[in-house]
C-alpha atoms as a PDB file:
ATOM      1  CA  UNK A   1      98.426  72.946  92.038  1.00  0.00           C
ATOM      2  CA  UNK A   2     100.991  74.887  94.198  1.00  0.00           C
ATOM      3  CA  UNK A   3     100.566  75.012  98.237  1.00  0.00           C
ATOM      4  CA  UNK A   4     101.475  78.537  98.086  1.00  0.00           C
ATOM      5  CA  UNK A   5     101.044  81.550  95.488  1.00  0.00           C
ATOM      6  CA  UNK A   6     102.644  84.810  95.830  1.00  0.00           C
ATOM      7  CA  UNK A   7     100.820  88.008  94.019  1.00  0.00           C
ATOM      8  CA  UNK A   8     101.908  91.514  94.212  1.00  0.00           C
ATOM      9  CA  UNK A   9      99.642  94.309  93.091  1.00  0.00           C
ATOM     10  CA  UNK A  10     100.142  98.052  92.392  1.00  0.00           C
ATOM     11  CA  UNK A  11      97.579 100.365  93.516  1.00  0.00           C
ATOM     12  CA  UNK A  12      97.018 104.279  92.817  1.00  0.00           C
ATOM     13  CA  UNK A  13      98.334 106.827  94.006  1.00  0.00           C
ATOM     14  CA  UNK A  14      96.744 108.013  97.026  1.00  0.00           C
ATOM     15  CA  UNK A  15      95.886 111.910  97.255  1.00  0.00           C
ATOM     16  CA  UNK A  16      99.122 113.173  98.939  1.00  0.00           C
ATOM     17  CA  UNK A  17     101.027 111.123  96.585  1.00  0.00           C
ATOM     18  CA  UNK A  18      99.419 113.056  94.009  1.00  0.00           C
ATOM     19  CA  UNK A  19     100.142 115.976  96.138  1.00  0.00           C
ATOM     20  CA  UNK A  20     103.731 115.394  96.237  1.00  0.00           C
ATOM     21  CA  UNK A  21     104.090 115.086  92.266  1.00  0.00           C
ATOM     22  CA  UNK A  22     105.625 111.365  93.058  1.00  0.00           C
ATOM     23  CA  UNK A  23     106.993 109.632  91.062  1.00  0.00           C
ATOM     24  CA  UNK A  24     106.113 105.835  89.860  1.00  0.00           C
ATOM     25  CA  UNK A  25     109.046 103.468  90.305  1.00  0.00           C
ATOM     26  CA  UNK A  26     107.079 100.023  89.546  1.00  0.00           C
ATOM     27  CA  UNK A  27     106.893  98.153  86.493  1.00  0.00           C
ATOM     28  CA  UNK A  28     104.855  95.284  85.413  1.00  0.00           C
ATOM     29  CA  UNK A  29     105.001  93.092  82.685  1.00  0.00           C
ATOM     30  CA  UNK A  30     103.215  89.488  82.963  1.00  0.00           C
ATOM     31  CA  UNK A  31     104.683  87.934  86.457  1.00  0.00           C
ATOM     32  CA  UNK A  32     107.548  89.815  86.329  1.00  0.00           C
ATOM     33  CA  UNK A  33     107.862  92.920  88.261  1.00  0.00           C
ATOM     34  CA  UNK A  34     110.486  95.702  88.377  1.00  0.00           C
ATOM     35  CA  UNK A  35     111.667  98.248  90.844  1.00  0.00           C
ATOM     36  CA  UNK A  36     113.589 100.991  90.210  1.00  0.00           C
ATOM     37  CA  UNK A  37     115.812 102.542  92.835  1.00  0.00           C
ATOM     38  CA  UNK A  38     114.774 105.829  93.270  1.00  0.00           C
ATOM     39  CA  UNK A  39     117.777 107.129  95.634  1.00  0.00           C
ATOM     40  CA  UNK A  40     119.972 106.258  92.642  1.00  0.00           C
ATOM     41  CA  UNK A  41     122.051 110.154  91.885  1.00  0.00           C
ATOM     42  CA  UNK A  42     121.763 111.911  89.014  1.00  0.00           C
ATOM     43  CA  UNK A  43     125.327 111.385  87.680  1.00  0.00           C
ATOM     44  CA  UNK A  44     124.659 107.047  87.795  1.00  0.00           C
ATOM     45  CA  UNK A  45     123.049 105.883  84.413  1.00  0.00           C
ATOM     46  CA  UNK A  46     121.141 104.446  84.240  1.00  0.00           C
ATOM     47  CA  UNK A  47     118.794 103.939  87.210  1.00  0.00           C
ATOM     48  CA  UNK A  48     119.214 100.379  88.750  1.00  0.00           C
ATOM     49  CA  UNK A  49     116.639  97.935  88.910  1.00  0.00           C
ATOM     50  CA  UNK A  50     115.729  94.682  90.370  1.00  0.00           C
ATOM     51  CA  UNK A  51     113.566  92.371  89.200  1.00  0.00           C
ATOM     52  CA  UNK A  52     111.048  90.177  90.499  1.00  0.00           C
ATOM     53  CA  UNK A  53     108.708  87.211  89.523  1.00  0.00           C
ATOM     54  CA  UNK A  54     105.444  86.374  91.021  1.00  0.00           C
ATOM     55  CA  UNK A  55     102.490  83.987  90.047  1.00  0.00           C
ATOM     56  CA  UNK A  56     100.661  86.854  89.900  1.00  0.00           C
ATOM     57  CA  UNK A  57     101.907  90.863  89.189  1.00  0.00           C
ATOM     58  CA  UNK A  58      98.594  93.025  89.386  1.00  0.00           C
ATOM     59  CA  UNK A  59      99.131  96.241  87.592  1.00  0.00           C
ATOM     60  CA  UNK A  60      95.919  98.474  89.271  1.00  0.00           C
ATOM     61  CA  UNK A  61      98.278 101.997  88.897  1.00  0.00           C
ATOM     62  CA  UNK A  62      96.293 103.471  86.189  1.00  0.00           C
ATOM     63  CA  UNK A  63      92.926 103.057  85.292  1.00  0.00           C
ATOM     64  CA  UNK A  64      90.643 101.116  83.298  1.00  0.00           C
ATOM     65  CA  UNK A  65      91.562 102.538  80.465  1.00  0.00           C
ATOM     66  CA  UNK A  66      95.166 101.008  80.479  1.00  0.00           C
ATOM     67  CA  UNK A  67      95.010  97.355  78.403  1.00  0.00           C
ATOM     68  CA  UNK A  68      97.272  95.910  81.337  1.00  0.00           C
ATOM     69  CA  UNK A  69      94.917  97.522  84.320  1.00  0.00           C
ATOM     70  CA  UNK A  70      94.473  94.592  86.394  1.00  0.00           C
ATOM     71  CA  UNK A  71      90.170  94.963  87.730  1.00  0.00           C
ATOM     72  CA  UNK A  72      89.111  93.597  91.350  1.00  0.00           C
ATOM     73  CA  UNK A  73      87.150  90.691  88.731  1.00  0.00           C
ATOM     74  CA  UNK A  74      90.551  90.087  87.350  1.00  0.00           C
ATOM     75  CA  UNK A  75      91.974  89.554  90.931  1.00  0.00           C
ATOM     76  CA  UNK A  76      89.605  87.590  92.512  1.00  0.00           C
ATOM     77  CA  UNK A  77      89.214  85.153  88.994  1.00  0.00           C
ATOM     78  CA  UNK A  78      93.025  84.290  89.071  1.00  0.00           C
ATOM     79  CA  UNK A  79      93.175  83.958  93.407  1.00  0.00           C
ATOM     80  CA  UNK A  80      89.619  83.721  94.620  1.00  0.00           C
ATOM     81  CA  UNK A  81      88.148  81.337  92.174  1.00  0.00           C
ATOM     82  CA  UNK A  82      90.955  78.629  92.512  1.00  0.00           C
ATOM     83  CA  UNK A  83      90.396  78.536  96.603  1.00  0.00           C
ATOM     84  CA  UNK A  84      86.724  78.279  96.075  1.00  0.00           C
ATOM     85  CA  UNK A  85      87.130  74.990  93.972  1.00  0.00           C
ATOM     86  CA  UNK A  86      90.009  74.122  96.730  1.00  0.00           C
ATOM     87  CA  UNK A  87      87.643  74.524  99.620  1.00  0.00           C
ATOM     88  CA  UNK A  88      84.977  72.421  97.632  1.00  0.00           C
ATOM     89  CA  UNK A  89      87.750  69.796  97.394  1.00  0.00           C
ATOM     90  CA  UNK A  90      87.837  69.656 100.984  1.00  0.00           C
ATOM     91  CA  UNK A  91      91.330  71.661 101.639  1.00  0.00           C
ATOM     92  CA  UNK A  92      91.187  74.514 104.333  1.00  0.00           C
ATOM     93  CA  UNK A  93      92.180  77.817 101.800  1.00  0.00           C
ATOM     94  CA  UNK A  94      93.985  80.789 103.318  1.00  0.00           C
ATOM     95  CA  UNK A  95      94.820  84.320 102.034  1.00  0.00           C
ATOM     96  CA  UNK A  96      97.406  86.133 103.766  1.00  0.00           C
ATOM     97  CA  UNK A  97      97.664  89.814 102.699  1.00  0.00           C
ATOM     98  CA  UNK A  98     100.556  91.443 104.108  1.00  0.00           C
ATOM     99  CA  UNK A  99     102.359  94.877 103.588  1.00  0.00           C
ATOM    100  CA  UNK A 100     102.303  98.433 104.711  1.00  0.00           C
ATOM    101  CA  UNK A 101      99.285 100.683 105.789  1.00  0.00           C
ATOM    102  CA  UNK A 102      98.292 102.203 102.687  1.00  0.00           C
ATOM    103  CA  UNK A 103      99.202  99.975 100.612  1.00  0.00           C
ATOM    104  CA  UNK A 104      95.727  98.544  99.073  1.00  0.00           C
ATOM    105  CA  UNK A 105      95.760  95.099 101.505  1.00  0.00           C
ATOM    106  CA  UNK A 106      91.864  96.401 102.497  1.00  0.00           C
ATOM    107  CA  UNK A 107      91.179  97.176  98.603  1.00  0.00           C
ATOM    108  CA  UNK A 108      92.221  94.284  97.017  1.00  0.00           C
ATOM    109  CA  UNK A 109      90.371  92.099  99.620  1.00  0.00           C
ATOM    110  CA  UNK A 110      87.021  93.758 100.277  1.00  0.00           C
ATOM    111  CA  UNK A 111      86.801  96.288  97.466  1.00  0.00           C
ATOM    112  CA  UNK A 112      84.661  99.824  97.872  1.00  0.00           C
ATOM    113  CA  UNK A 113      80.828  99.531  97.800  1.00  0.00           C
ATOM    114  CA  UNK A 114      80.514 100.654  94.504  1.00  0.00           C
ATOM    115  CA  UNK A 115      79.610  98.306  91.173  1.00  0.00           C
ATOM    116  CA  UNK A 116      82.783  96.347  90.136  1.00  0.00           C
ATOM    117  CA  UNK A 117      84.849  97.423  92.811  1.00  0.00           C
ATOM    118  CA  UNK A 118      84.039  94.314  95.064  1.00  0.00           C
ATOM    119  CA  UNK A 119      86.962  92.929  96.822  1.00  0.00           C
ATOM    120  CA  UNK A 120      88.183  88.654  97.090  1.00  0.00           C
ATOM    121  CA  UNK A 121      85.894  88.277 100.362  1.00  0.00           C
ATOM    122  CA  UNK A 122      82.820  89.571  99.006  1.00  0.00           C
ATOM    123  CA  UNK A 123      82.865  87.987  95.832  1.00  0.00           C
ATOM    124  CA  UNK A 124      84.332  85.042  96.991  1.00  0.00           C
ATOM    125  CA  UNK A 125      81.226  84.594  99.871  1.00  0.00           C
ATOM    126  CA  UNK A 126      79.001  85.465  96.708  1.00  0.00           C
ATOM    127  CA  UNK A 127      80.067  82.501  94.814  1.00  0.00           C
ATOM    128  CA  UNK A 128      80.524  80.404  98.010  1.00  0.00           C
ATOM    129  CA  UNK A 129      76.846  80.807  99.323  1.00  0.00           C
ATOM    130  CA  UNK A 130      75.497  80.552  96.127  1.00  0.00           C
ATOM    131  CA  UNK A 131      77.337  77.501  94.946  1.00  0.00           C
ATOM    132  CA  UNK A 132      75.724  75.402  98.480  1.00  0.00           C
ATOM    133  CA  UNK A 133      72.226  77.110  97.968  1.00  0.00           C
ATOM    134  CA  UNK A 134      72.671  75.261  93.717  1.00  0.00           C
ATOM    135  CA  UNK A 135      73.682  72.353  95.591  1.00  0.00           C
ATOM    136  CA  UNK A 136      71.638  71.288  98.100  1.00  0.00           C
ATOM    137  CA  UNK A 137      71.746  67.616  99.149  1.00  0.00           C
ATOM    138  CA  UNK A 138      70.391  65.467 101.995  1.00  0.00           C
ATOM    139  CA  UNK A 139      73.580  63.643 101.855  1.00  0.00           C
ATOM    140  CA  UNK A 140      76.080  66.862 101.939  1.00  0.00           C
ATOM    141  CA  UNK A 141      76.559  68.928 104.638  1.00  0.00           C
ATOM    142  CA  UNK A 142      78.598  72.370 104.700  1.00  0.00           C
ATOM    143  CA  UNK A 143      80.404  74.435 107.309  1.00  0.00           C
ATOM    144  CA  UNK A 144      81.745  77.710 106.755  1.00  0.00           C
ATOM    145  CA  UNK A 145      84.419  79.001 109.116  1.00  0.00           C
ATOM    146  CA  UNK A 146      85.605  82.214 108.326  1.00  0.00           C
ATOM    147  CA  UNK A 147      88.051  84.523 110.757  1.00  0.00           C
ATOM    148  CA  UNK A 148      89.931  87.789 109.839  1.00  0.00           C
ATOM    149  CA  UNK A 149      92.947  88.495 111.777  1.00  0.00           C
ATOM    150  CA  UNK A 150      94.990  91.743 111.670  1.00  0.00           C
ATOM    151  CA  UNK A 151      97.788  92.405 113.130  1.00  0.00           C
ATOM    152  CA  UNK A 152      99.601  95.734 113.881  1.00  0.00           C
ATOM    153  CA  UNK A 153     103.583  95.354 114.432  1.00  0.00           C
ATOM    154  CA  UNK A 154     104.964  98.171 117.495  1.00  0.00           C
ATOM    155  CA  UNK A 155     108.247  98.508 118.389  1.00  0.00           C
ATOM    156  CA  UNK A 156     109.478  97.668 121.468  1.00  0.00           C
ATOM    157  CA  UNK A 157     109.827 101.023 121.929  1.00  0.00           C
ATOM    158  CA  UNK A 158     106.924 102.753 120.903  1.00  0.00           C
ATOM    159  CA  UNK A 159     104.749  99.776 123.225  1.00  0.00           C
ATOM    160  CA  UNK A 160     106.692 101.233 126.169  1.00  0.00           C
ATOM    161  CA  UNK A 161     105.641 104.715 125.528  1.00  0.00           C
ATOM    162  CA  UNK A 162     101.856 103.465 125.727  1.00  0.00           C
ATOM    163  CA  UNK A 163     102.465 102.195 128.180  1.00  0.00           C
ATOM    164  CA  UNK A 164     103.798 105.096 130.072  1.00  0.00           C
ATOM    165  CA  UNK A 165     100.558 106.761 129.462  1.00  0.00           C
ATOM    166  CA  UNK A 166      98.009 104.136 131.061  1.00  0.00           C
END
């Protein structure tokens, strides 16, 4: 068991992106993921690339179609699972998604309302509250604590133009 997993995941492109005819500079293949330097010029061959591993490279780009699509299920079975059996094992669990707006942070942990598009959280209090209603006990007692935290990064600068305005 590691104290600390790192995943990445790709996500769609959003409408605009489609928009904008961009272009996809991400590869996955098993934990390894690949970025290709888009600013490279047309006259430097080829493209430079840096590679990355993770525990966990999500490939959600394409659709379900794609044999290497990686599903919500697939998600929260490889991450949500293993800190459901750690919080029954008496450790406190933590997820900390971090990156930029628009990046799928929201997706990949509370889905869309729609059948198999269920986020970590949702499944994960699924499995949670049904796993202490299967095993109720006079001599066990639960808690559940849960808290959601986000937090928006300003500038220095942009915090003292709000508060010009107030």
């Amino acid at each position: 068991m590691s104290s600390v997993k790192v995943a990445v995941r790709v996500r769609p492109f959003n409408n605009r992106e489609i928009t904008r005819d961009s272009e996809c500079i991400i590869e996955m293949s098993g934990k390894r993921t690949v970025i290709e330097n888009p600013k490279v010029g047309p006259n430097d061959h080829p493209k430079a690339k840096h590679s990355f591993n993770f525990d966990y490279s999500y490939w959600s780009h394409t659709d379900t179609t794609d044999p290497n699509f990686a599903s919500q299920q697939q998600v929260y079975e490889d991450i949500g699972l293993e800190m459901l059996e750690h919080s029954f094992e008496g450790y406190n669990v933590c997820i900390f998604a971090y990156g930029q707006t628009g990046g799928g942070k929201s997706y990949t942990m509370m889905g869309k309302n729609e059948p198999d598009q269920k986020g970590i959280i949702p499944q994960l209090c699924g499995d949670l509250f049904k796993r202490i209603k299967e095993s109720e006990s006079d001599d066990v007692k639960y808690s559940v604590e849960v808290s959601n935290c986000y937090v928006l990064l300003i500038s220095h600068q942009e915090l003292t133009c709000v508060s010009l305005f107030y």
